[in-house]
Protein backbone atom coordinates (compact mmCIF):
# COMPACT_ATOMS: atom_id res chain seq x y z
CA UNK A 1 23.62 -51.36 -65.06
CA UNK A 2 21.19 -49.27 -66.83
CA UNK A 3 17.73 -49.73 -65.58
CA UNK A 4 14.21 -47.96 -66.18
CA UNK A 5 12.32 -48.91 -63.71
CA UNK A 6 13.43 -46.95 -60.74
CA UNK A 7 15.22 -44.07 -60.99
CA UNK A 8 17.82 -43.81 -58.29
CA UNK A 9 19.37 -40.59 -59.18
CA UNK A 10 16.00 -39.17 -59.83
CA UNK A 11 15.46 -40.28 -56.05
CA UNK A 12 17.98 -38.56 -54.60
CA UNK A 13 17.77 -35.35 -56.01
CA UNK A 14 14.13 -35.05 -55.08
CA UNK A 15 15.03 -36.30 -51.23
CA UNK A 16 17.78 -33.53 -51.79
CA UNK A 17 14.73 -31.15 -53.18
CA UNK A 18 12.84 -31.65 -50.33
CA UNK A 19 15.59 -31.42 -47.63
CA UNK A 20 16.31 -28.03 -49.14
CA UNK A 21 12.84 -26.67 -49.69
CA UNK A 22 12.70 -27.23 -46.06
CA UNK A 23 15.29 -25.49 -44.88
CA UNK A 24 14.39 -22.69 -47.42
CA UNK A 25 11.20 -22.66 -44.94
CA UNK A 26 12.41 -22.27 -42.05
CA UNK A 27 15.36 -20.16 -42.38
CA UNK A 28 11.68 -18.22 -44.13
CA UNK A 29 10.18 -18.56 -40.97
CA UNK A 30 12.87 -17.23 -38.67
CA UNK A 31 13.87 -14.51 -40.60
CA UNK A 32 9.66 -13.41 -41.17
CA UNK A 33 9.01 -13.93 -37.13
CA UNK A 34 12.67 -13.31 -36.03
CA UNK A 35 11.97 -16.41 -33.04
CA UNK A 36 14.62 -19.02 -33.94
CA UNK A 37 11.67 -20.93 -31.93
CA UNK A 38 8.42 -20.86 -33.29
CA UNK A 39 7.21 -24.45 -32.41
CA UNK A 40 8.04 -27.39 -30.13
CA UNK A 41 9.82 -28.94 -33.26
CA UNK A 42 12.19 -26.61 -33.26
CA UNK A 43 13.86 -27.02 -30.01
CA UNK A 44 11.41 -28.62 -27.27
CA UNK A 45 14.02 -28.09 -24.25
CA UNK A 46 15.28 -24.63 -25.39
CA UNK A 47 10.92 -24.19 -25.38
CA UNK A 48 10.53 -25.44 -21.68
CA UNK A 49 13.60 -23.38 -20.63
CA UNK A 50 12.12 -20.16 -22.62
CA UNK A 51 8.63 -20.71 -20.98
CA UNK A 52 9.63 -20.93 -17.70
CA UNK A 53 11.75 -17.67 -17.90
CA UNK A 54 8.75 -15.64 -19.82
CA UNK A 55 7.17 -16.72 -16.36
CA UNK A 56 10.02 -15.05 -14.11
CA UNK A 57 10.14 -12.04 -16.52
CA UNK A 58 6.67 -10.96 -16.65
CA UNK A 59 6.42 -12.01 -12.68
CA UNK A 60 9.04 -9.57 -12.04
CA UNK A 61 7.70 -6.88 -14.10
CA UNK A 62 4.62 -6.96 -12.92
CA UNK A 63 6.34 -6.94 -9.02
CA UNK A 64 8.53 -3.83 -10.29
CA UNK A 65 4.98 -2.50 -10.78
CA UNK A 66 3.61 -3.37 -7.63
CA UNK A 67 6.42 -2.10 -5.72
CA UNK A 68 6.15 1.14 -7.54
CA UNK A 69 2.73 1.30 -6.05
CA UNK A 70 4.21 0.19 -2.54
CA UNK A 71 6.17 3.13 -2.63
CA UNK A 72 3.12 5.48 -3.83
CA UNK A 73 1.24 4.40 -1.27
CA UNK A 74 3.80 5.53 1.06
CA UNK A 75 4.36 8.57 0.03
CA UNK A 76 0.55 9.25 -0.09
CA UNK A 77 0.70 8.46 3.70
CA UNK A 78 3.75 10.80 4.27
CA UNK A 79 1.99 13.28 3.16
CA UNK A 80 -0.71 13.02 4.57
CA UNK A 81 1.05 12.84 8.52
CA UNK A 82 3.29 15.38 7.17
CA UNK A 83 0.31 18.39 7.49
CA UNK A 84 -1.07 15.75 10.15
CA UNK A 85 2.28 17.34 11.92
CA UNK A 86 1.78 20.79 10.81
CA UNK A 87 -1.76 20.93 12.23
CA UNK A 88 0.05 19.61 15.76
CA UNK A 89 2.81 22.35 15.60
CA UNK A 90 0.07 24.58 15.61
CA UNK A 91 -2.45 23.54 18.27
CA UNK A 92 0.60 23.20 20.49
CA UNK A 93 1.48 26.62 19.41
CA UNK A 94 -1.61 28.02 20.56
CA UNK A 95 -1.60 25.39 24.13
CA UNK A 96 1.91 27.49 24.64
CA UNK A 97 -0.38 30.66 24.35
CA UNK A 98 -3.04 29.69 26.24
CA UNK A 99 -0.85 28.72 29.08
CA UNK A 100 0.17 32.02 30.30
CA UNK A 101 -1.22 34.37 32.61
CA UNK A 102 -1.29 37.23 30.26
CA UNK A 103 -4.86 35.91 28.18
CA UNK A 104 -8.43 35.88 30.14
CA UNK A 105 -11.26 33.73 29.39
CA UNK A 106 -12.74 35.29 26.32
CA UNK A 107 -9.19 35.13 24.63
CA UNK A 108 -8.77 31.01 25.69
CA UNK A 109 -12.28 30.52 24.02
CA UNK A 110 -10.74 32.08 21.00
CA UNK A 111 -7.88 30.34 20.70
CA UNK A 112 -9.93 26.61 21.71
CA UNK A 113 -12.00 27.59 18.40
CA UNK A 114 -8.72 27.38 16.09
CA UNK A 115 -7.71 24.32 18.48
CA UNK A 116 -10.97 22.82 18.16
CA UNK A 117 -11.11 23.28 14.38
CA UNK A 118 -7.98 21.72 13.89
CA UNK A 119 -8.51 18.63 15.99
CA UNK A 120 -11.52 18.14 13.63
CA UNK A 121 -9.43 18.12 10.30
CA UNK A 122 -6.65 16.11 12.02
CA UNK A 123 -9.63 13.00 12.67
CA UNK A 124 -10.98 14.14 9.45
CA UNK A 125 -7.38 13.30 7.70
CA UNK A 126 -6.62 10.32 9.62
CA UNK A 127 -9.84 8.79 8.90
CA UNK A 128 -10.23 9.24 5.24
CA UNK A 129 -6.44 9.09 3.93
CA UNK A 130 -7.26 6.40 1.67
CA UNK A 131 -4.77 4.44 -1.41
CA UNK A 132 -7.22 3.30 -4.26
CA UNK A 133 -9.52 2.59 -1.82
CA UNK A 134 -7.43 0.75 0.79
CA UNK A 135 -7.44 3.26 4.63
CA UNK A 136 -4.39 3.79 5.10
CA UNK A 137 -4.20 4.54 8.84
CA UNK A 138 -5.72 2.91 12.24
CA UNK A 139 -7.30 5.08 14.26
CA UNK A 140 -9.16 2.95 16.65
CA UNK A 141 -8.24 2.95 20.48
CA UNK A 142 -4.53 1.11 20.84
CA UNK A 143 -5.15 -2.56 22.04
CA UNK A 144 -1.78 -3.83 23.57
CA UNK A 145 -3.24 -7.56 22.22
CA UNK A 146 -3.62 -6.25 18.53
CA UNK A 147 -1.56 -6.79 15.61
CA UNK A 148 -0.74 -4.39 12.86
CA UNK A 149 -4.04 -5.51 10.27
CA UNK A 150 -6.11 -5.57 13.56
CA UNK A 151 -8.20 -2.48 14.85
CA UNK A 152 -6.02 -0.74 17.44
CA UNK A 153 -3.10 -2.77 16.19
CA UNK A 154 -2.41 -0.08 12.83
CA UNK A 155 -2.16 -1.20 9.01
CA UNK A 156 -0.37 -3.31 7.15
CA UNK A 157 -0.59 -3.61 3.63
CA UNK A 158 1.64 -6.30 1.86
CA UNK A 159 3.49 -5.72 -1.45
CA UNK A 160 4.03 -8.75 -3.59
CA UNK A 161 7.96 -8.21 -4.71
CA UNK A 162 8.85 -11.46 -6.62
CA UNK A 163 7.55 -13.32 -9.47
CA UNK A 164 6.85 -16.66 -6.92
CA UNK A 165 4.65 -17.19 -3.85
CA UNK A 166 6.77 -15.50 -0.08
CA UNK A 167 8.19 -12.70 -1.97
CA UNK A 168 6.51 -9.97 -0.31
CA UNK A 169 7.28 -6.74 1.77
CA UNK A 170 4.92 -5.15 4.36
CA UNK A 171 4.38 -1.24 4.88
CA UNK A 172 3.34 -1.32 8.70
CA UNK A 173 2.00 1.85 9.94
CA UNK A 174 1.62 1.77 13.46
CA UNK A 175 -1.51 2.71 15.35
CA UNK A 176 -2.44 6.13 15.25
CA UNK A 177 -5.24 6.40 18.09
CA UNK A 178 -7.83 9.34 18.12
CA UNK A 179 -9.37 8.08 20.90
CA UNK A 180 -8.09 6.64 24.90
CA UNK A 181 -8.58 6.04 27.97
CA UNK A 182 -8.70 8.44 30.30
CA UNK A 183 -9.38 8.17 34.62
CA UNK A 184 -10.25 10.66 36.87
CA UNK A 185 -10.22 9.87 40.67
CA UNK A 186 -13.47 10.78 42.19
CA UNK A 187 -17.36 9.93 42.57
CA UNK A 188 -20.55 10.71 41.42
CA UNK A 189 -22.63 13.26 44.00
CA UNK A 190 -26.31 13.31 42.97
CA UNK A 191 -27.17 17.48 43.26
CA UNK A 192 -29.09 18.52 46.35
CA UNK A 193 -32.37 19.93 46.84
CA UNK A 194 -32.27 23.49 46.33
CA UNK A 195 -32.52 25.48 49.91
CA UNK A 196 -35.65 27.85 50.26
CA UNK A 197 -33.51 30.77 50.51
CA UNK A 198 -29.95 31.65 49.09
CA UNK A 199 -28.91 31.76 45.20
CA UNK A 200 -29.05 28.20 43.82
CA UNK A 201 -25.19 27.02 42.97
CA UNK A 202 -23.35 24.89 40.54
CA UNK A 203 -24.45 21.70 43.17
CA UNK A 204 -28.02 22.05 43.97
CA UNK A 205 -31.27 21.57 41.56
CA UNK A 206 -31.89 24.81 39.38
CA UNK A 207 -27.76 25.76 40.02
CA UNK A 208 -25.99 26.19 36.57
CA UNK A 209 -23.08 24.03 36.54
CA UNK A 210 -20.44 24.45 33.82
CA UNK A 211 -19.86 21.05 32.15
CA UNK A 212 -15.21 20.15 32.38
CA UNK A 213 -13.96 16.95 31.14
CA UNK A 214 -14.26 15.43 34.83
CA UNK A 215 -17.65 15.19 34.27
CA UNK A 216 -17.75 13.30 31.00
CA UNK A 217 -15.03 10.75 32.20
CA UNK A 218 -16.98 9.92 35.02
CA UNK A 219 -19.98 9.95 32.85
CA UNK A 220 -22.12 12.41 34.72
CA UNK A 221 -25.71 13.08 34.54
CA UNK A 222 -26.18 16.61 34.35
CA UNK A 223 -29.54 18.33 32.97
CA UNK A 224 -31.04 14.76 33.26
CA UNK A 225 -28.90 13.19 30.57
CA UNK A 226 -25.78 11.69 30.49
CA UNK A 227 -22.89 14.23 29.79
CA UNK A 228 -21.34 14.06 25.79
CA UNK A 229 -17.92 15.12 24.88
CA UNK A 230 -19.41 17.58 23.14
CA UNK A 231 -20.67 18.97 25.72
CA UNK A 232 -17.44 20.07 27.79
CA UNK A 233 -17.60 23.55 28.41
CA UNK A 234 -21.19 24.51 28.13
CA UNK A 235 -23.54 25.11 31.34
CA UNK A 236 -26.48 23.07 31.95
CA UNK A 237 -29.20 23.51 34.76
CA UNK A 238 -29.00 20.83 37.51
CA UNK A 239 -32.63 18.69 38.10
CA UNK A 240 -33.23 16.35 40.38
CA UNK A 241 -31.34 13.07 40.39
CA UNK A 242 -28.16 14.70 38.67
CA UNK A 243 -25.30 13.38 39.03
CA UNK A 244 -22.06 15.34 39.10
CA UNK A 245 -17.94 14.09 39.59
CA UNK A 246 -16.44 14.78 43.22
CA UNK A 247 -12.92 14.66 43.18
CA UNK A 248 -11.59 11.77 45.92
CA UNK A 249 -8.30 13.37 47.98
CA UNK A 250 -4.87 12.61 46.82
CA UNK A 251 -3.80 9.00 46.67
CA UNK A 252 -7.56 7.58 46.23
CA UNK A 253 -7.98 4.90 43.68
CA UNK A 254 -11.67 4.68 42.93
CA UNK A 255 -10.72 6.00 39.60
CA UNK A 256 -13.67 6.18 36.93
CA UNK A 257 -12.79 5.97 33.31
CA UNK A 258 -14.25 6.61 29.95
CA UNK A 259 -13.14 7.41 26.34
CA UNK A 260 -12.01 9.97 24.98
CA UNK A 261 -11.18 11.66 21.05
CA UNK A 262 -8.61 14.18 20.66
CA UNK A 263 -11.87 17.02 21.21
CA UNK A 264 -11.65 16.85 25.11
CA UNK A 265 -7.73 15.77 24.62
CA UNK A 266 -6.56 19.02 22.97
CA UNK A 267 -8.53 22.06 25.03
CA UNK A 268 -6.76 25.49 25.68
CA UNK A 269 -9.72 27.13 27.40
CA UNK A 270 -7.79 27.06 30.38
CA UNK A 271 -3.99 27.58 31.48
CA UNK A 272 -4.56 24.18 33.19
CA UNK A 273 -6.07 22.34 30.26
CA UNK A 274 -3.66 24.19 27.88
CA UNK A 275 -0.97 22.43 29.53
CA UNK A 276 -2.57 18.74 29.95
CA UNK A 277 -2.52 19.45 25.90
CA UNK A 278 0.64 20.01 25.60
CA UNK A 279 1.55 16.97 27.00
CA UNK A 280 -1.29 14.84 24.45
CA UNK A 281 0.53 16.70 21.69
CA UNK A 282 3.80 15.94 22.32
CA UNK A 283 3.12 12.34 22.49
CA UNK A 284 1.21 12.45 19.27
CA UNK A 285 4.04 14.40 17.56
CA UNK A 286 6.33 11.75 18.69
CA UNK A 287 3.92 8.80 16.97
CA UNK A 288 4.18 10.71 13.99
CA UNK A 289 7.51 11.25 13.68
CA UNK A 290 8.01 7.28 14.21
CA UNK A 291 5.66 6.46 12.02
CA UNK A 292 6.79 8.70 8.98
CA UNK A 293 10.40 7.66 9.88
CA UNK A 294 9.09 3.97 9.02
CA UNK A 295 6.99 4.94 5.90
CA UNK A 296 10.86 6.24 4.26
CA UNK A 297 12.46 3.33 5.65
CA UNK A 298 9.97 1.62 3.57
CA UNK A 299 10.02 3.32 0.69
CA UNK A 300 13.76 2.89 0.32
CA UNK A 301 13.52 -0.53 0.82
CA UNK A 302 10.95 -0.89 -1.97
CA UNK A 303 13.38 1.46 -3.60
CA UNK A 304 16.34 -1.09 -3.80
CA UNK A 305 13.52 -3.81 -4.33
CA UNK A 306 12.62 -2.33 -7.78
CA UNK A 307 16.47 -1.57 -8.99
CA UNK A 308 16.96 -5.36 -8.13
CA UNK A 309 14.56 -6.86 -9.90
CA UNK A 310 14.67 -4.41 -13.53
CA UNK A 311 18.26 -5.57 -13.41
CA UNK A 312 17.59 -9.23 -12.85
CA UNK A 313 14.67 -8.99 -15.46
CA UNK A 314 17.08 -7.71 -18.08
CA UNK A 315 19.52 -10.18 -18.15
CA UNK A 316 16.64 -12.92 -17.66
CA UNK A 317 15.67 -11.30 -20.74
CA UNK A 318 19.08 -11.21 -22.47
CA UNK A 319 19.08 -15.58 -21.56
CA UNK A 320 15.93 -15.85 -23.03
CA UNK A 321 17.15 -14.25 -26.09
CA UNK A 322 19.87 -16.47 -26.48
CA UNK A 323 17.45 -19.57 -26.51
CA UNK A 324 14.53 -18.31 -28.12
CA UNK A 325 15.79 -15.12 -30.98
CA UNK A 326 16.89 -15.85 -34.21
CA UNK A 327 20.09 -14.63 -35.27
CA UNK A 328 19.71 -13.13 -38.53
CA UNK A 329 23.41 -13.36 -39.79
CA UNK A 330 23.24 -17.20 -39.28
CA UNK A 331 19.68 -17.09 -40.74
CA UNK A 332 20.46 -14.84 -43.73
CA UNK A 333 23.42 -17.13 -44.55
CA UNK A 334 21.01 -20.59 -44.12
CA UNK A 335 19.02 -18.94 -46.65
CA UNK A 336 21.18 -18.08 -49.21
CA UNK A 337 22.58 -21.84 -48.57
CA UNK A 338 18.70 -23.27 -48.50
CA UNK A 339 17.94 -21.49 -51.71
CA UNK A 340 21.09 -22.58 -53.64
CA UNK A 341 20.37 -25.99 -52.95
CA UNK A 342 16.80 -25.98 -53.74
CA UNK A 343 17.39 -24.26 -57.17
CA UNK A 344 20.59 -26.89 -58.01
CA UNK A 345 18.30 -30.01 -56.72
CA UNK A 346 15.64 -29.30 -58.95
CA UNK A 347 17.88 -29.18 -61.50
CA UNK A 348 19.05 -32.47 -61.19
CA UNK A 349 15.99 -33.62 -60.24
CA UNK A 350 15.26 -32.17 -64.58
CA UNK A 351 18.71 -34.16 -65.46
CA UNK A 352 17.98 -37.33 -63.54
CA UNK A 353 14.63 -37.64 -65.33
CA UNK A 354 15.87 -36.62 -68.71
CA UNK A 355 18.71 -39.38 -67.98
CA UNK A 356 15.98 -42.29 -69.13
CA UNK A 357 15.61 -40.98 -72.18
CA UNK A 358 19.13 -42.72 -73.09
CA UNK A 359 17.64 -46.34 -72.96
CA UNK A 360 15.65 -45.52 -76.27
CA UNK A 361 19.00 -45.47 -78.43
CA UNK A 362 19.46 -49.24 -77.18
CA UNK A 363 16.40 -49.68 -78.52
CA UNK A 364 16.98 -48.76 -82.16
């Protein structure tokens, strides 16, 4: 049947044309982007699956990141306790000294000026060790009712460690007090009048008494104001209506308490006080120790956190590949296949129209 009006084969080799042409342009597009996915159309599930693990990927990263910082922030507190420890060593060091016989008064006031310059740099580190702004240790009085993010409780700072919400890992650092509680058992004695004859004393008005760290626990008056802790140690003149601490005998409990910092904790000026400090640092060595043994527990742990997730990133990253990377071998070879076809359809597509031209001889 030879007909004019539609060309069939015509038809065909332009649908052919067109089929090709578009698989010229997209093995084109594959090959230019190298994403065997670079739209919905191409594969909308192997899209959704793709998406979903870019999600866990950069999640992960970015927690490989912040547990990098977890562990800098660690070591940054380390440090910082390790010359926290060093300072310690030394102060007992010099309490050690202090406690023997062999040193007199003007040598103890000596060695409390080293002590007393060391407790200083000790609050001074606690206080302002800092990790991009965040403190990084507790310092208030210990509260047995606190928890670690709660004054007197310590820090706690929490790392996020997973790409999805609960994946976390706290550095607690436990409460490193500069101040307590401290008692003495005793009273308040107001001073008396000072006798018309007879040197005044250390307990009458006009006596010189030397300030001790009795007298700021029970919060004595002394020179009519209230005794500071800075004041331990230096002599004041006794008015009227002073009030100075009586110890009570053995066994009393009408104990009077106050707070204290580590100034009126760690004091060498005598053997007795040298060896009440000895005892103070030996309990803060021992909080230091704990807590540094914690800080490289956590850093290992954050450690093994970050070798975990690079190696579950890469082969999330090797799945995504799969789905979403073009593989250039198969590409190349859809290609040569796409441009083959295109150049032998539109040659057919010249035949099939020529082809009409036959009717004309029918014609003659």
């Amino acid at each position: 049947m030879t007909v004019i009006g539609t060309n069939v084969s015509s038809l065909r080799a332009a649908n052919a044309s067109t089929s090709a042409n578009a698989a010229l342009s997209t093995a084109m597009e594959r090959l230019s982007t190298g994403s065997r996915i670079n739209s919905a159309k191409d594969d909308a599930a192997g899209l959704a699956i793709a998406s979903n693990m870019t999600s866990q990927i950069r999640g992960m990263n970015q927690a490989v990141r912040n547990a990098n910082d977890g562990i800098s922030l660690a070591q940054t507190a380390e440090g910082s306790l390790g010359e926290v420890g060093n300072m310690l060593q030394r102060i007992r060091e010099l309490a050690v000294q202090s406690a023997s016989g062999t040193y007199g008064d003007s040598d103890r006031a000596n060695l409390q000026a080293e002590v007393s310059q060391l407790t200083s740099q000790i609050s001074d580190t606690l206080t302002n060790s800092k990790f991009n702004g965040v403190s990084l240790f507790d310092t208030a009085k210990a509260s047995p009712t606190a928890t670690a993010g709660q004054a007197g409780g310590g820090t706690k700072t929490s790392i996020q460690v997973g790409a999805d919400k609960g994946l976390s890992v706290d550095i607690t650092i436990q409460n490193i007090a500069t101040t307590a509680s401290a008692t003495v058992n005793g009273s308040l004695t107001t001073v008396s009048d000072k006798p018309a004859t007879g040197a005044s004393n250390n307990t009458q008005v006009d006596g010189m008494r030397t300030i001790t760290k009795d007298d700021f626990v029970a919060k004595s008056v002394i020179g009519g104001a209230v005794v500071k802790e800075d004041d331990i140690g230096k002599s004041k003149k006794l008015v009227a209506a002073d009030q100075f601490f009586t110890a009570a005998a053995p066994n009393a409990t009408n104990g009077l308490t106050n707070d204290v910092t580590m100034k009126s904790q760690f004091m060498v000026g005598t053997a007795a006080s040298a060896g009440d400090t000895l005892t103070n640092v030996d309990a803060m060595l021992a909080t230091v120790s704990t807590v540094r043994a914690n800080l490289g527990a956590a850093q290992n742990r954050l450690q093994s956190v970050v070798n975990n997730l690079t190696t579950n990133s890469s082969n999330l990253s090797a799945a995504k590949s799969q789905i979403m990377d073009a593989d250039f071998s198969a590409e190349t070879q859809a290609l040569a296949k796409a441009q083959i076809l295109s150049q032998a359809s539109t040659a057919m597509l010249s035949q099939a129209n020529q082809s009409q031209q036959g009717v004309l001889k029918l014609l003659q």
